[in-house]
C-alpha atoms as a PDB file:
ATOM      1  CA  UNK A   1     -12.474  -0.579 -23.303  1.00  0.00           C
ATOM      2  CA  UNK A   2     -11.571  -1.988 -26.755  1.00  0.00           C
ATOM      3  CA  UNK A   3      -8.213   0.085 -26.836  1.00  0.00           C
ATOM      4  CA  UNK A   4      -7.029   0.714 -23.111  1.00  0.00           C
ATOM      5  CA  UNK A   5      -4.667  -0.988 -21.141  1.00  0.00           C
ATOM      6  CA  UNK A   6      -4.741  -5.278 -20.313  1.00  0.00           C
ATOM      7  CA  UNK A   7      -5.616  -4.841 -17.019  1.00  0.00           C
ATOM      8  CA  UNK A   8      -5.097  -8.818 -16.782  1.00  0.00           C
ATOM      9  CA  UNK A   9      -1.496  -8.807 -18.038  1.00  0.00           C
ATOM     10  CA  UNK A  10      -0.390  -6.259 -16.377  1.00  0.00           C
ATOM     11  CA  UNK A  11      -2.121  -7.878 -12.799  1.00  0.00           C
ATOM     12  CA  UNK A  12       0.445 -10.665 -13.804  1.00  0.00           C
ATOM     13  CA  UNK A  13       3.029  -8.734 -13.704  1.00  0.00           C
ATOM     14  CA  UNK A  14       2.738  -6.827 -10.704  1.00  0.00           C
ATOM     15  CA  UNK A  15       1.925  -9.882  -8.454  1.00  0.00           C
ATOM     16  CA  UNK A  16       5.394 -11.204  -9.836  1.00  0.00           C
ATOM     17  CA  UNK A  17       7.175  -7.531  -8.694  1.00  0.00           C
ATOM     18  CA  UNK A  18       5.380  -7.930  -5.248  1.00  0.00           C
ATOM     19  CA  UNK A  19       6.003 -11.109  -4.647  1.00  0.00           C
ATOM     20  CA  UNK A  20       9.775 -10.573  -5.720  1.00  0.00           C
ATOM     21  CA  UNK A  21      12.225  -9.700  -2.412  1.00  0.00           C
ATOM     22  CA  UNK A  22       9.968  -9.896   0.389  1.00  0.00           C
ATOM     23  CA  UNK A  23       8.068  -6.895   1.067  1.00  0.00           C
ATOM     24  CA  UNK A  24       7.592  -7.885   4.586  1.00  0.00           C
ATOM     25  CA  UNK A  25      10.976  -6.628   5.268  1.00  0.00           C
ATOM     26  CA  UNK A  26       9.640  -3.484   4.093  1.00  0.00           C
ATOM     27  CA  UNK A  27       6.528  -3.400   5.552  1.00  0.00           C
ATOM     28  CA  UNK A  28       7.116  -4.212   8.932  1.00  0.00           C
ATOM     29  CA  UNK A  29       8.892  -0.711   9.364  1.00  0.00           C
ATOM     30  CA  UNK A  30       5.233   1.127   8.229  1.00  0.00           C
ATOM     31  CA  UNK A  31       3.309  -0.232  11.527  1.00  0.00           C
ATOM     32  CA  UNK A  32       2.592   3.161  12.558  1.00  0.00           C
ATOM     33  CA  UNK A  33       0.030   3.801   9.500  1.00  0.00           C
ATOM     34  CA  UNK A  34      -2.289   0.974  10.366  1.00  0.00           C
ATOM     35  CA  UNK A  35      -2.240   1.875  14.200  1.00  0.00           C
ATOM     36  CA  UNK A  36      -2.739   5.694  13.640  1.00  0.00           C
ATOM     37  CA  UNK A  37      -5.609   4.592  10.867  1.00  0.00           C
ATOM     38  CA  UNK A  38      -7.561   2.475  13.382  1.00  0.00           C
ATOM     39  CA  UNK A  39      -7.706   5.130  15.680  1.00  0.00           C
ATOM     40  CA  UNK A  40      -8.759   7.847  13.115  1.00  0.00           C
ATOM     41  CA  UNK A  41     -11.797   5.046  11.792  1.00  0.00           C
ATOM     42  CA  UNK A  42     -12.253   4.443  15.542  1.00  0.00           C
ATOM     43  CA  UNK A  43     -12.709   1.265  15.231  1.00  0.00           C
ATOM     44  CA  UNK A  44     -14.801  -0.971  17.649  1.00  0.00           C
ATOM     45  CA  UNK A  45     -14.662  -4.170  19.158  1.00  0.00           C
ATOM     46  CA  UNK A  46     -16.477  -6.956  17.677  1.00  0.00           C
ATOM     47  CA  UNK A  47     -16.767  -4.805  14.279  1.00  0.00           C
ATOM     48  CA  UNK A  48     -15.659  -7.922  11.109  1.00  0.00           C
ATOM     49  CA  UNK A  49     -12.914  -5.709   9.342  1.00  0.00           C
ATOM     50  CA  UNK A  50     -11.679  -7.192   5.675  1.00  0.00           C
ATOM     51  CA  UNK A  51      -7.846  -5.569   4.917  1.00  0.00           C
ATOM     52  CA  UNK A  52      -7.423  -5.498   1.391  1.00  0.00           C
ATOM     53  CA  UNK A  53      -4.038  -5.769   0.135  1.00  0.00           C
ATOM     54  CA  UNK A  54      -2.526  -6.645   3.505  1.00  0.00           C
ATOM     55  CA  UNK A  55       0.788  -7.630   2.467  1.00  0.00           C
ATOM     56  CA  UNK A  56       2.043  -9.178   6.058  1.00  0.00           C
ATOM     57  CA  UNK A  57      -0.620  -7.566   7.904  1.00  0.00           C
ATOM     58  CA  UNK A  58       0.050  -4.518   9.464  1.00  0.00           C
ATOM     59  CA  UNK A  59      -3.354  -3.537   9.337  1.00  0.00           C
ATOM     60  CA  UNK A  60      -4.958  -7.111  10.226  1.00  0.00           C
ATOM     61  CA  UNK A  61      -2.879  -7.215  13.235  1.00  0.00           C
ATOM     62  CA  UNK A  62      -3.496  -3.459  14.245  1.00  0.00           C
ATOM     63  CA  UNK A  63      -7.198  -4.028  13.864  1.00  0.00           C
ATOM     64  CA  UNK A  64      -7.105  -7.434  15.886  1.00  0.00           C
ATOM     65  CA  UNK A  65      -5.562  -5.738  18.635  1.00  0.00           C
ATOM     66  CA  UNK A  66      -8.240  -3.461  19.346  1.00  0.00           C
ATOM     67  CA  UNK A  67     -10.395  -6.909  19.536  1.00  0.00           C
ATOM     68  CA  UNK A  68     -11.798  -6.950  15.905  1.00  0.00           C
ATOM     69  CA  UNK A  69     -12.808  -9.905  13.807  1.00  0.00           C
ATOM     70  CA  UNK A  70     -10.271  -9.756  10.696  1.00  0.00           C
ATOM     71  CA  UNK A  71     -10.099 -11.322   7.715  1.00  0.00           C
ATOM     72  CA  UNK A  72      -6.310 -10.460   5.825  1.00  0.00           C
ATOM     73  CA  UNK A  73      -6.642 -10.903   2.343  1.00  0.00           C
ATOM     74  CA  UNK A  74      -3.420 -10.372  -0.696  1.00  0.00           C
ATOM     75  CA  UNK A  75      -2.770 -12.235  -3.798  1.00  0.00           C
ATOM     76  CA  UNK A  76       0.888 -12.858  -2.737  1.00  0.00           C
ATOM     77  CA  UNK A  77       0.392 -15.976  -1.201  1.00  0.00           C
ATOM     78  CA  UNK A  78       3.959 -15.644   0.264  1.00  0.00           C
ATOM     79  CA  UNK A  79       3.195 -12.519   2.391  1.00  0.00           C
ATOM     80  CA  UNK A  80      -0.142 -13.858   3.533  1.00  0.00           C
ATOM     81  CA  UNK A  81       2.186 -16.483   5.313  1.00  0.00           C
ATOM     82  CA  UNK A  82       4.149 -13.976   6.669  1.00  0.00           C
ATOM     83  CA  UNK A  83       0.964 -12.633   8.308  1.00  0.00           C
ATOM     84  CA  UNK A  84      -0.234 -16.140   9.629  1.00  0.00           C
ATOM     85  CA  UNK A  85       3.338 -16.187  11.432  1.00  0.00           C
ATOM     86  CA  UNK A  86       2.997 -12.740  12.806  1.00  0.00           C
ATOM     87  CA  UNK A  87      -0.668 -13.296  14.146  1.00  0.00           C
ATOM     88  CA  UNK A  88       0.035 -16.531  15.993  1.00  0.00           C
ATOM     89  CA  UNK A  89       3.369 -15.107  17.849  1.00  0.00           C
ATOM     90  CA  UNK A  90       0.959 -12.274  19.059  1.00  0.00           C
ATOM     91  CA  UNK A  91      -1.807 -14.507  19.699  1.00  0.00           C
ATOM     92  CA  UNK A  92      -4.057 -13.498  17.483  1.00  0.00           C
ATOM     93  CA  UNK A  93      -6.979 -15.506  14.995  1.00  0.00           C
ATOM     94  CA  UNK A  94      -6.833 -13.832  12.350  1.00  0.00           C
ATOM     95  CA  UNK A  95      -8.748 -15.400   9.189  1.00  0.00           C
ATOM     96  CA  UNK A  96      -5.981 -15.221   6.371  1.00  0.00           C
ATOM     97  CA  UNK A  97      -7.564 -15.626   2.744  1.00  0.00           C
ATOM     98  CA  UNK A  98      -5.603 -15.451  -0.889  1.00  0.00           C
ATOM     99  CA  UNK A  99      -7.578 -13.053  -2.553  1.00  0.00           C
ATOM    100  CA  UNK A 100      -7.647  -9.848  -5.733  1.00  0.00           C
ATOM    101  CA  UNK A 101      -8.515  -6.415  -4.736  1.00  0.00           C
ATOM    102  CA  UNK A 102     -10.132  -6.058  -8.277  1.00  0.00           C
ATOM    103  CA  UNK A 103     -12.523  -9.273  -7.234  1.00  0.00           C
ATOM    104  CA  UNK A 104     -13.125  -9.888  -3.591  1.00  0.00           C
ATOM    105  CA  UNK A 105     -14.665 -13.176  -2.758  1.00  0.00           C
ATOM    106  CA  UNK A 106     -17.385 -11.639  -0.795  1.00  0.00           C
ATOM    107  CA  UNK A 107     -20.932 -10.779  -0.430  1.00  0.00           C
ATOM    108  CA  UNK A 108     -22.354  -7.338  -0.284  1.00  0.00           C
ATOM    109  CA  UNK A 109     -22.235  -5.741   2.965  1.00  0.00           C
ATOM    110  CA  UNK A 110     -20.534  -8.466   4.566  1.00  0.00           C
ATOM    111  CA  UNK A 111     -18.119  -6.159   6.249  1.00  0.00           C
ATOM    112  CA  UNK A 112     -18.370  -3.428   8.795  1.00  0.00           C
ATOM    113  CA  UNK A 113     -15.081  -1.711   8.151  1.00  0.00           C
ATOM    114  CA  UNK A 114     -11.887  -2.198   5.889  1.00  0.00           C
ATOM    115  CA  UNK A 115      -8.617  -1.381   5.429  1.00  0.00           C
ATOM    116  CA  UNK A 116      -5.540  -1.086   3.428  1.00  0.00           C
ATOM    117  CA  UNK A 117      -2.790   0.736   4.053  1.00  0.00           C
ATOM    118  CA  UNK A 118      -0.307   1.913   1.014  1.00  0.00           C
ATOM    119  CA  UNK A 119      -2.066  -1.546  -0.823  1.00  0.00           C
ATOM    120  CA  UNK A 120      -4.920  -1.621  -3.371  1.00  0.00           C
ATOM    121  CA  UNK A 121      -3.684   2.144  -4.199  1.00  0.00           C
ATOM    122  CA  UNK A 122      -1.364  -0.137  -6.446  1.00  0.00           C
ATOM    123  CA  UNK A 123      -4.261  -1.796  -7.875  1.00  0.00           C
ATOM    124  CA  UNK A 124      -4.183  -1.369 -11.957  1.00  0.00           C
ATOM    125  CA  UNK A 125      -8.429  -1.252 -12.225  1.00  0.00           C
ATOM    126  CA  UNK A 126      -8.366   1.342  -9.995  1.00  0.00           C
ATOM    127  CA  UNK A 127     -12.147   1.327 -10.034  1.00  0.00           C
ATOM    128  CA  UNK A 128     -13.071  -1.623  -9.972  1.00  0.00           C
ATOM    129  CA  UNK A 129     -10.696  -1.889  -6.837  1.00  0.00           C
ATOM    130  CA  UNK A 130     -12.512   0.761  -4.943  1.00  0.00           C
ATOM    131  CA  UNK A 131     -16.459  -0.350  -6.264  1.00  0.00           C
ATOM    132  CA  UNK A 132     -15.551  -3.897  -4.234  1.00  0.00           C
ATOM    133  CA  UNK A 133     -14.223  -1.944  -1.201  1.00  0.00           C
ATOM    134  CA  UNK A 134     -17.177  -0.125  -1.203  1.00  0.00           C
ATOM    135  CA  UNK A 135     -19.638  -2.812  -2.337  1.00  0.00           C
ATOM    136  CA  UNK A 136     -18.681  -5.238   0.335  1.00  0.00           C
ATOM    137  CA  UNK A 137     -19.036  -2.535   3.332  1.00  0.00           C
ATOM    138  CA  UNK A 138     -22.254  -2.600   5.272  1.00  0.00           C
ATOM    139  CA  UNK A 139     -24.217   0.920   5.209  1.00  0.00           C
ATOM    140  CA  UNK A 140     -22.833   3.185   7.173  1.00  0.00           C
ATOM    141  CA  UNK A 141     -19.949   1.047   7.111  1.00  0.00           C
ATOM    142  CA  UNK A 142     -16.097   2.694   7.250  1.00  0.00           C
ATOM    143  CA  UNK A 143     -13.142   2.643   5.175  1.00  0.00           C
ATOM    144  CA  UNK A 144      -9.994   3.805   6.251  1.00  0.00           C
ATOM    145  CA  UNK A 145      -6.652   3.815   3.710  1.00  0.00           C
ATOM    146  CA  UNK A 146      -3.211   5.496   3.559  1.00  0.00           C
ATOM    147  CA  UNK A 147      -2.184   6.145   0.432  1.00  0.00           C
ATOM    148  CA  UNK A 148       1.214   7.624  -0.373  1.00  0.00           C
ATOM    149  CA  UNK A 149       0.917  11.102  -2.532  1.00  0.00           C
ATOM    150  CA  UNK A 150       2.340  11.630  -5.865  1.00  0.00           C
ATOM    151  CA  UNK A 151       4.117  14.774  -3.993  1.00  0.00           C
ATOM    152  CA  UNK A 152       5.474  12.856  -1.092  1.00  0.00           C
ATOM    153  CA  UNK A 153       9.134  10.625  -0.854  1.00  0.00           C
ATOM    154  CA  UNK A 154       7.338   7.531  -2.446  1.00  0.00           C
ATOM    155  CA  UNK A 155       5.626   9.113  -5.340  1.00  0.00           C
ATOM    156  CA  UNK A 156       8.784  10.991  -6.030  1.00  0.00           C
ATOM    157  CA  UNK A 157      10.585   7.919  -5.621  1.00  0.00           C
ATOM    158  CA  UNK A 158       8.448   6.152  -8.358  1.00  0.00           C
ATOM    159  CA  UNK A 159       8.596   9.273 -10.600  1.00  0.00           C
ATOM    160  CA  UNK A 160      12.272   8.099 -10.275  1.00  0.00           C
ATOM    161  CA  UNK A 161      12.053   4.701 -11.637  1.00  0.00           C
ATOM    162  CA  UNK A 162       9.701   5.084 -14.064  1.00  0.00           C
ATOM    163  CA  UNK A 163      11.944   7.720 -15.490  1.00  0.00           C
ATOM    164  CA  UNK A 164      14.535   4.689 -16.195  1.00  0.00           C
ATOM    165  CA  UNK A 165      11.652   2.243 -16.584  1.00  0.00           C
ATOM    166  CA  UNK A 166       8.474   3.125 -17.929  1.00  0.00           C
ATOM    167  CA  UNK A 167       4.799   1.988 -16.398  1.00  0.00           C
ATOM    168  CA  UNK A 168       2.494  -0.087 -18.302  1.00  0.00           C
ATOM    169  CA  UNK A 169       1.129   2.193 -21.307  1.00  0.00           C
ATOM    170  CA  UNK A 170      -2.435   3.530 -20.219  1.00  0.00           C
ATOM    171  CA  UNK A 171      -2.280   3.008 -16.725  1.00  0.00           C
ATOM    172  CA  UNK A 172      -3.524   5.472 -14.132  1.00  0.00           C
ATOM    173  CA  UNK A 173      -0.409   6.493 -11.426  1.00  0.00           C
ATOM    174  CA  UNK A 174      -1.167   4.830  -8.058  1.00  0.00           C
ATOM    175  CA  UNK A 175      -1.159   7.968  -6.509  1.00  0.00           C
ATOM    176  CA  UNK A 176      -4.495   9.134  -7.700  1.00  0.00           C
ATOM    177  CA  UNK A 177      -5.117   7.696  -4.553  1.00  0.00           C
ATOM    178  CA  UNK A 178      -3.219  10.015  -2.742  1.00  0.00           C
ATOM    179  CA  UNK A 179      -5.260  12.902  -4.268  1.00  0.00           C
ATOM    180  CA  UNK A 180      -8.346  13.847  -2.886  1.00  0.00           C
ATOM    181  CA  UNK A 181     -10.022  14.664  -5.851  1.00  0.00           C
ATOM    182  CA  UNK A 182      -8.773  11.217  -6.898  1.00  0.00           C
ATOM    183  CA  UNK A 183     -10.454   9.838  -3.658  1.00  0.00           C
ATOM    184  CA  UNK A 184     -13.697  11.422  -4.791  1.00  0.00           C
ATOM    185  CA  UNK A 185     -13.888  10.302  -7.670  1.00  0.00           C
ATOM    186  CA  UNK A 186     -13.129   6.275  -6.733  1.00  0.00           C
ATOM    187  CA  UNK A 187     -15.801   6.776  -4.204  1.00  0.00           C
ATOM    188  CA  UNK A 188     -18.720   9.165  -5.321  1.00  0.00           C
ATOM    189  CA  UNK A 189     -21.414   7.629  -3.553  1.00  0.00           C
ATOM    190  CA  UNK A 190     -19.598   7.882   0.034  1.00  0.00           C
ATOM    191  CA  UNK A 191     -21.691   9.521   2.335  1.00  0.00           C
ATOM    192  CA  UNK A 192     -18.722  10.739   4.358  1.00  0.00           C
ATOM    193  CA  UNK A 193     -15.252  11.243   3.474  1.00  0.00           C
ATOM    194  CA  UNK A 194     -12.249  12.816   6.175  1.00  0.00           C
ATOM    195  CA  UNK A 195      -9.238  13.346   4.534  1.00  0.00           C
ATOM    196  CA  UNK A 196      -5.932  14.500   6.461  1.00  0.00           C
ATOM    197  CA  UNK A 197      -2.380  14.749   5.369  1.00  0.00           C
ATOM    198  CA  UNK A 198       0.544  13.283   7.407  1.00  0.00           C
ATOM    199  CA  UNK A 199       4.090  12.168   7.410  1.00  0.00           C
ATOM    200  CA  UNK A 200       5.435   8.513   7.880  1.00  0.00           C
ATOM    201  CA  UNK A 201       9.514   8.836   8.573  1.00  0.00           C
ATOM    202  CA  UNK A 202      11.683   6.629   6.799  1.00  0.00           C
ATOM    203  CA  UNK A 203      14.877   6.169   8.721  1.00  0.00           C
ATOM    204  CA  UNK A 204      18.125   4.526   8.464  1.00  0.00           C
ATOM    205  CA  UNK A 205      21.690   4.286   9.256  1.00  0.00           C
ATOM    206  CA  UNK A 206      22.377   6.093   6.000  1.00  0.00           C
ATOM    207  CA  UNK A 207      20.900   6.575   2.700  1.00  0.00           C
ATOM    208  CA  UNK A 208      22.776   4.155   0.854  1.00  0.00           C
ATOM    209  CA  UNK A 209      21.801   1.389   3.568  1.00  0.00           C
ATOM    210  CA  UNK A 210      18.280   2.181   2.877  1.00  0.00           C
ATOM    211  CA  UNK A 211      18.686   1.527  -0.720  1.00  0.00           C
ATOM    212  CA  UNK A 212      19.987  -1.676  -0.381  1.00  0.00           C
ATOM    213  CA  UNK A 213      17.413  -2.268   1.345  1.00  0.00           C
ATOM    214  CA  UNK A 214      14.906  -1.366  -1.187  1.00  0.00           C
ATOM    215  CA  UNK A 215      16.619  -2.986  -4.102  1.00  0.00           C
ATOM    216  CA  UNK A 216      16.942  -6.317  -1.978  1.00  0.00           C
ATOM    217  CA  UNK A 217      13.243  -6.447  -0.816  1.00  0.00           C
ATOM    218  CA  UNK A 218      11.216  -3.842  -2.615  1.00  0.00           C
ATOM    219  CA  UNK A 219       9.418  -5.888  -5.239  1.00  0.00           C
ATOM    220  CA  UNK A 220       8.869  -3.128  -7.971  1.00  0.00           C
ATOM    221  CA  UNK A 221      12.657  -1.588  -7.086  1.00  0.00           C
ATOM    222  CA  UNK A 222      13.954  -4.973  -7.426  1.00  0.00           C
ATOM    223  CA  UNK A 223      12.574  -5.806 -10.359  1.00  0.00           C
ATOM    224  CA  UNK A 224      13.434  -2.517 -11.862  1.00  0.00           C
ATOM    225  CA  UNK A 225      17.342  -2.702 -10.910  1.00  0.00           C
ATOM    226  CA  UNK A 226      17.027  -6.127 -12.792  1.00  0.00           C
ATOM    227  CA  UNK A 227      16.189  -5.145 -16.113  1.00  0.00           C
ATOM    228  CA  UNK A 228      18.484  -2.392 -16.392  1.00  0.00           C
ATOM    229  CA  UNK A 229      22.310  -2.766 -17.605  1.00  0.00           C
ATOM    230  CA  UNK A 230      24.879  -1.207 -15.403  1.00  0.00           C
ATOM    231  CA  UNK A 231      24.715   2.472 -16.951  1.00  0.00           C
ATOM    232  CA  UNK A 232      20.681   2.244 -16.274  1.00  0.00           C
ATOM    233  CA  UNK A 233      21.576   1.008 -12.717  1.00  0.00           C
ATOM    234  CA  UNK A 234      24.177   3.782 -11.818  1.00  0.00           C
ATOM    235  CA  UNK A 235      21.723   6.368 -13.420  1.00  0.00           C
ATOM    236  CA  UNK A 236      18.710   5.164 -11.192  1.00  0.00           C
ATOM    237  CA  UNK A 237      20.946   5.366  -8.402  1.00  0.00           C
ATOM    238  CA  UNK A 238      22.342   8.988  -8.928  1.00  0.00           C
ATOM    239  CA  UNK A 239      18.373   9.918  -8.971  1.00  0.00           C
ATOM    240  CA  UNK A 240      17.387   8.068  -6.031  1.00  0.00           C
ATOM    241  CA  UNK A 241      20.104   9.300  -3.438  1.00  0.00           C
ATOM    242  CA  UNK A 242      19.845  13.072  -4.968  1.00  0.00           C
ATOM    243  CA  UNK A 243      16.322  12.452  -4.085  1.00  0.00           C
ATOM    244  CA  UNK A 244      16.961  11.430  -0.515  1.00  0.00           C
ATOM    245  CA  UNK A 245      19.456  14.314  -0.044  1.00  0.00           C
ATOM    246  CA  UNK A 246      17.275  16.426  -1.214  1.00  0.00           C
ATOM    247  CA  UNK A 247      14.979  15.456   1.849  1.00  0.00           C
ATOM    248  CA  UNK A 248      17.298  14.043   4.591  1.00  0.00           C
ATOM    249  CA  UNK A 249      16.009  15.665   7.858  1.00  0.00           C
ATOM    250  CA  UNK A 250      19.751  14.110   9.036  1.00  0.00           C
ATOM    251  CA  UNK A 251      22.660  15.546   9.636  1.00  0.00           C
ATOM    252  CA  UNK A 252      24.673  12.847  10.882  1.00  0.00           C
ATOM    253  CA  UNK A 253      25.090  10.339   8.149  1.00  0.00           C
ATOM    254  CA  UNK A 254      21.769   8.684   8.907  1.00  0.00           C
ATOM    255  CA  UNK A 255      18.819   9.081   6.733  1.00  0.00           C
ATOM    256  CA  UNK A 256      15.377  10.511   8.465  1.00  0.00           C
ATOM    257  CA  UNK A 257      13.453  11.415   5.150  1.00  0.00           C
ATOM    258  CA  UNK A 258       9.773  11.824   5.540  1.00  0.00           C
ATOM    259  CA  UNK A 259       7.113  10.344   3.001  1.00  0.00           C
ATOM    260  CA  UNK A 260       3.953  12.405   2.766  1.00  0.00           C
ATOM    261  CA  UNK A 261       0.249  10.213   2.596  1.00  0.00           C
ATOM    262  CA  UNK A 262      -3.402  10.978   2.875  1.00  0.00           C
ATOM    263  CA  UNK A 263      -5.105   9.289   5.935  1.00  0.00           C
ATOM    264  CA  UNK A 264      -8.887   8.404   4.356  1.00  0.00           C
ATOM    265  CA  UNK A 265     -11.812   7.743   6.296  1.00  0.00           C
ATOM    266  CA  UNK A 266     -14.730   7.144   4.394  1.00  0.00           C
ATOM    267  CA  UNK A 267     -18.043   6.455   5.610  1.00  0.00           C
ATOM    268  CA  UNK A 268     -20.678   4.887   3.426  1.00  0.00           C
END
């Protein structure tokens, strides 16, 4: 595509937001999607599952303890260290691999299942992302992914920041994957595809603890927060706790906010 967006460049730039903070901090509160998603692909022991944009690995480790053969793959180096940490404390071998959703170093069919939980949804070829997910499952072969929707806490959340910061120009929202028209059309030749809405909680002892949490460790909330000035920065804010208020299960100062995603299980 002679005149859409630099796919390339703007892969540079979002492995610099992810790997800014440390997402694990983040990510080790969502263990619940990965275990709930392994149960929905019913997965079975001895089945080689690749989890594509594992961050720490959630879903590596959720898969490995239901006696899988994983291999955890990311292209932040940094949180596929995390994972290697996490595995061996829980005594688990886990093959960890540096590696781009948009390019997977693997052979057709080489997999039985894979995963990624709220990962290569952020992938800028969306596409191309999904053809290698798809490409390097076996037939018959499953693929199970939560992806946050553009209606849910996250994807209102992003419709925050990219008020005050806009996305590259071109680029396709994440949340197509949290669509399931979107699915369908990332994955037209699945034979099989089960789609069910649910509800992570995100909870903390208050909203504005949350957010420092976020702006700390959240790669693309950090970065954002950098590169405005101080009016930007109060602005953002003002959005982002009228949007938590505006969902806060709570009544006692602490924030219970739930984030609406799609549970995908897609059989090829």
């Amino acid at each position: 595509m002679a005149n859409g967006p630099d796919f390339s460049a703007i892969k540079v730039k979002q492995q610099a937001a992810w790997a800014t903070g440390d997402y694990a901090v983040v990510g080790s509160t969502l263990v619940l999607m990965p275990e709930l998603l392994c149960e929905a692909m019913d997965l079975r022991s001895g089945w080689t599952v690749l989890d594509v944009a594992a961050g720490s690995g959630n879903a590596s480790l959720a898969a490995a303890r239901r006696g899988c053969r994983v291999t955890s793959t990311d292209y932040v180096p940094s949180l596929l260290e995390r994972g290697k940490v996490r595995s061996k404390a829980e005594g688990f071998e886990i093959t960890f691999q540096e590696a781009d959703a948009e390019n997977l170093p693997f052979g057709d069919g080489s997999f039985d299942a894979l995963m990624s939980t709220v990962g290569v949804m952020f992938a800028p070829n969306q596409a191309r992302a999904a053809a290698e997910m798809f490409r390097v499952c076996r037939a018959s072969g499953k693929i199970g992914l939560a992806n946050w929707t553009p209606a849910g806490f996250v994807g209102q959340m992003f419709k925050c920041i990219g008020k005050h910061l806009a996305p590259a120009a071109g680029l396709r929202p994440p949340f197509v994957w949290g669509t399931e028209d979107g699915l369908k059309e990332l994955f037209p030749e699945a034979s099989a595809m089960k789609v069910q809405v649910k509800h992570f909680m995100f909870r903390s002892p208050s909203p504005e603890d949350w957010l420092d949490v976020f702006k700390t460790y959240y790669g693309p909330m950090n970065r954002t927060f950098a590169a405005l000035d101080d009016s930007g920065r109060a602005a953002l804010t003002a959005d982002l706790m009228a949007l938590v208020a505006s969902l806060n299960r709570a009544e006692d100062g602490t924030m219970v906010v739930p984030s609406e995603y799609l549970e995908v299980v897609i059989t090829k």
